[in-house]
C-alpha atoms as a PDB file:
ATOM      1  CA  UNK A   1      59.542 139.660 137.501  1.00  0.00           C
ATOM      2  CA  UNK A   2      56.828 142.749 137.454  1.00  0.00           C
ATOM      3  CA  UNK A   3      54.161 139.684 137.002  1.00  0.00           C
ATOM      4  CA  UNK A   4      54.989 138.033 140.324  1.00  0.00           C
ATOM      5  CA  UNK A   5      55.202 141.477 142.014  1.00  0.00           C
ATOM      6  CA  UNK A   6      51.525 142.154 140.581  1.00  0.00           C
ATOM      7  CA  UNK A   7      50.231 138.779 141.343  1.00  0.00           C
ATOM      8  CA  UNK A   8      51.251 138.914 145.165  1.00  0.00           C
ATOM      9  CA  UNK A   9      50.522 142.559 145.631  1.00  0.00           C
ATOM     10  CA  UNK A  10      46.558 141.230 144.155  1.00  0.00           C
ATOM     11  CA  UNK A  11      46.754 138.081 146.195  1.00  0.00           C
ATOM     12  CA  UNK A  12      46.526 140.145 149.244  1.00  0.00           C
ATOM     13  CA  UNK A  13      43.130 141.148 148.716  1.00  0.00           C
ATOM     14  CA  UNK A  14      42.297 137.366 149.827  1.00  0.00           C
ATOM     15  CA  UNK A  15      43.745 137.291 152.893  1.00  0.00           C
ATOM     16  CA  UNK A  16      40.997 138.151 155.995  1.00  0.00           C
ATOM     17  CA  UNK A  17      42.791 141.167 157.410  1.00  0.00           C
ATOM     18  CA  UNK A  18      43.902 143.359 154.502  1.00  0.00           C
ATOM     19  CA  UNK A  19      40.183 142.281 153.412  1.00  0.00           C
ATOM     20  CA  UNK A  20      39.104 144.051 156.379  1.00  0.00           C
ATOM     21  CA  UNK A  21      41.131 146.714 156.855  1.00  0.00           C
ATOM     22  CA  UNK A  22      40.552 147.288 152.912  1.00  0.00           C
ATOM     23  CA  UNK A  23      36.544 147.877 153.766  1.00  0.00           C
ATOM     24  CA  UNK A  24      36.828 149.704 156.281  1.00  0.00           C
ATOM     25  CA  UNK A  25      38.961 152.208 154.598  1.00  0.00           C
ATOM     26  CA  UNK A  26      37.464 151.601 151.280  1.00  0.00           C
ATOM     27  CA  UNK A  27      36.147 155.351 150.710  1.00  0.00           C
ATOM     28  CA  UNK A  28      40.003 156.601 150.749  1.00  0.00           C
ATOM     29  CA  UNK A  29      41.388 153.614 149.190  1.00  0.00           C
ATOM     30  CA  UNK A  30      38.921 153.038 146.376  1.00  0.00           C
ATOM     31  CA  UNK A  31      39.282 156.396 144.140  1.00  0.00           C
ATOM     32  CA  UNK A  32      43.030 155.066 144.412  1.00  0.00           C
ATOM     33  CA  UNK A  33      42.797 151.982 143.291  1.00  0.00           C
ATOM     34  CA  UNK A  34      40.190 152.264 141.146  1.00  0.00           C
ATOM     35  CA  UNK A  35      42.073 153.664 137.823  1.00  0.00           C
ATOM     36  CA  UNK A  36      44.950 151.197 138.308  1.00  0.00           C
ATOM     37  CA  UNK A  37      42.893 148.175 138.562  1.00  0.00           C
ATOM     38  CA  UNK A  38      40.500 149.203 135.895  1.00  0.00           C
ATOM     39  CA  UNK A  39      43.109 149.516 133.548  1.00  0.00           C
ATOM     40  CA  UNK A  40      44.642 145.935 134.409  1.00  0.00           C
ATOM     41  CA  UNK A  41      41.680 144.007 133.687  1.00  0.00           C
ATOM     42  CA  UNK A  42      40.840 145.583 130.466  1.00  0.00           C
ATOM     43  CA  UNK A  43      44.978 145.751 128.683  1.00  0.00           C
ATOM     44  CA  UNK A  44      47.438 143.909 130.500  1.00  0.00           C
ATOM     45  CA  UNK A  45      49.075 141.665 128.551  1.00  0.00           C
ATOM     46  CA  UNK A  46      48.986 138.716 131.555  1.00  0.00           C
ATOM     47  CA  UNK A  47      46.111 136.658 132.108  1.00  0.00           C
ATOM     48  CA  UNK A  48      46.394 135.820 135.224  1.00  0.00           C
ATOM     49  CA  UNK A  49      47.106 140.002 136.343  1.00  0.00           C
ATOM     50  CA  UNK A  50      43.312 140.505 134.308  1.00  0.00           C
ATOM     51  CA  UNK A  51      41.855 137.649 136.269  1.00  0.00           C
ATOM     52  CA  UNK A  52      42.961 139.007 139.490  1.00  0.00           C
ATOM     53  CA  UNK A  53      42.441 142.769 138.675  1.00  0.00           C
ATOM     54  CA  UNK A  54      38.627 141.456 138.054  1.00  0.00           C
ATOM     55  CA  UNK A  55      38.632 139.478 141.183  1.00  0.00           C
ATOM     56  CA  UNK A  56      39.839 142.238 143.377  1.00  0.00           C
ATOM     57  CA  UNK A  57      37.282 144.972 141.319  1.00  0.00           C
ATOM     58  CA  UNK A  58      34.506 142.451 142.385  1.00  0.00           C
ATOM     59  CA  UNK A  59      35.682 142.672 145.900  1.00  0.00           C
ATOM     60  CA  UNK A  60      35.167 146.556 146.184  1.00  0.00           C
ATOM     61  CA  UNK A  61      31.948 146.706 144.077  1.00  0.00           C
ATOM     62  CA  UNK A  62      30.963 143.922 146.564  1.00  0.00           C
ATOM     63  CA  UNK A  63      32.008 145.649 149.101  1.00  0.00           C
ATOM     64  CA  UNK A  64      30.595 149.289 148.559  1.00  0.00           C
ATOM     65  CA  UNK A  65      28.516 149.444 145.381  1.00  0.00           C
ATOM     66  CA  UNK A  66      27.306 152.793 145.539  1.00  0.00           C
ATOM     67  CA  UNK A  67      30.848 154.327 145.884  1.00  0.00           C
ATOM     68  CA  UNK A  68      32.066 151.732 143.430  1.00  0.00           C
ATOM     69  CA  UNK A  69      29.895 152.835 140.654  1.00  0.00           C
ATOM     70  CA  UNK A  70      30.224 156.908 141.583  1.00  0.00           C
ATOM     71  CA  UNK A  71      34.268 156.051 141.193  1.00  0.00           C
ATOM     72  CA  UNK A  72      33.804 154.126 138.007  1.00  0.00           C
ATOM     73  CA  UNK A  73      31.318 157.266 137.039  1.00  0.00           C
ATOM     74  CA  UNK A  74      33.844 159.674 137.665  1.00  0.00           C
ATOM     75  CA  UNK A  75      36.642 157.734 136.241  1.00  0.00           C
ATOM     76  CA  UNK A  76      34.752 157.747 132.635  1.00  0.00           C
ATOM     77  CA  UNK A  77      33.800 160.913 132.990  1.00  0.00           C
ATOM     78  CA  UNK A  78      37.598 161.979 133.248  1.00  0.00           C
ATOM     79  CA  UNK A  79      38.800 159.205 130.754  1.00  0.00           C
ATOM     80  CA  UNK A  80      36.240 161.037 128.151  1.00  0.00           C
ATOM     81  CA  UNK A  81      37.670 164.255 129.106  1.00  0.00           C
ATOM     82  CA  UNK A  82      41.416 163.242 128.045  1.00  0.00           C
ATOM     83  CA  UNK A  83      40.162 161.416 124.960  1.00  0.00           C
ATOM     84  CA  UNK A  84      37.909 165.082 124.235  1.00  0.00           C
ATOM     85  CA  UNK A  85      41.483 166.627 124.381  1.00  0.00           C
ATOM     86  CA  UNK A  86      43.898 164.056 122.595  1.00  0.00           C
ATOM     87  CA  UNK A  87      41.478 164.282 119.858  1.00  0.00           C
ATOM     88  CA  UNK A  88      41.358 168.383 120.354  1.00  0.00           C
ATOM     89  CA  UNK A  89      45.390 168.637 120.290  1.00  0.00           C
ATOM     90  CA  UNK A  90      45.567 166.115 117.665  1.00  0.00           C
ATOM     91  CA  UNK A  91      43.261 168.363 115.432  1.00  0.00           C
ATOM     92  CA  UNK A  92      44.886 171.131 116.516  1.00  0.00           C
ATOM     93  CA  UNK A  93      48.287 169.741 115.277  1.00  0.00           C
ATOM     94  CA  UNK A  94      46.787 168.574 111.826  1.00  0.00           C
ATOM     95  CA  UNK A  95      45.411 172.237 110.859  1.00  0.00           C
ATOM     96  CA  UNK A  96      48.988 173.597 111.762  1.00  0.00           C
ATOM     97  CA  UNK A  97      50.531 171.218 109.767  1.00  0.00           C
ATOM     98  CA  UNK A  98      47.960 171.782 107.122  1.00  0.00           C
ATOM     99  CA  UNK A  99      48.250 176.216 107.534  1.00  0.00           C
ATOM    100  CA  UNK A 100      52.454 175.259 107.781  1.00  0.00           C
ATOM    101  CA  UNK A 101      52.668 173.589 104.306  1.00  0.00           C
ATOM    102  CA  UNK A 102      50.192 175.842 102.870  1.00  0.00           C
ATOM    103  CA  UNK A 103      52.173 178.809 103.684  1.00  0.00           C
ATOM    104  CA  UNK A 104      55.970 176.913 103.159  1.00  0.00           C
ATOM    105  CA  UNK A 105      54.220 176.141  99.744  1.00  0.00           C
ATOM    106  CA  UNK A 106      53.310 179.618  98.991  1.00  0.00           C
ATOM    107  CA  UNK A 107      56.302 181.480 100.017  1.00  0.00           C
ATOM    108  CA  UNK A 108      58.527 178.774  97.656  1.00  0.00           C
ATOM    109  CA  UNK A 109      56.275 179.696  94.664  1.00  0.00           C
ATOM    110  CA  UNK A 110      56.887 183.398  95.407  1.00  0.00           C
ATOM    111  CA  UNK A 111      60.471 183.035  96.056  1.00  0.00           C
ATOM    112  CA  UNK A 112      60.641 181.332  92.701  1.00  0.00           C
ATOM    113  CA  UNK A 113      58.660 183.989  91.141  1.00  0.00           C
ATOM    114  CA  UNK A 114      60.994 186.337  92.800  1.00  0.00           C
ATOM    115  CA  UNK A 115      63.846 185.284  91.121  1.00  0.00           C
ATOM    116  CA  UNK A 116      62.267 183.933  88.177  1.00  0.00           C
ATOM    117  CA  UNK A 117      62.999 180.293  88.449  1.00  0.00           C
ATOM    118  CA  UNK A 118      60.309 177.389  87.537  1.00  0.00           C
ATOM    119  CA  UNK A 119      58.640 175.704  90.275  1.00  0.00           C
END
């Protein structure tokens, strides 16, 4: 059901008058779109949704290159930026885990200690 929905809402973009009302609002619409429609031609899991997605990319690169490629510029730019910080938080996560057991380890050997029992 979301495949129709997708395929129609893309379909648009080849009829004459959302075309054109499309380029001439295509500096609002485009850092929209952009993210959305990026993402659907690279990972979803239809065919026909990537083929369209591509198509309708086309269309605005077509239509406005310049702001096309400062979009896709600033899109990568951000993408990096969340990748920088999953990998950041993920670290982040890892040496707690690491300074957690450490410490969990240390405070069972001198609890044991403490009361004399084997470890």
């Amino acid at each position: 059901m979301c495949c129709k929905v997708a395929e129609r809402v893309l379909s648009f973009w080849g009829n004459e008058y959302v075309a054109a009302l499309i380029s001439d609002n295509i500096a609002v619409i485009l850092p929209i779109l952009y993210p959305a429609l990026f993402d659907m031609s690279k990972s979803h899991w239809n065919q026909q949704i990537v083929q369209l997605a591509q198509h309708v990319l086309r269309y605005l690169h077509d239509t406005n290159r310049t702001l096309y490629e400062d979009v896709a510029a600033k899109y990568r730019h951000n993408l990096s930026k969340y990748v920088v910080s999953f990998a950041f938080l993920f670290l982040a996560y890892f040496i707690l885990h690491c300074v957690t057991s450490s410490v969990l380890c240390h405070l069972r050997v001198i609890c044991c200690l403490h009361h004399d029992v084997t470890v």
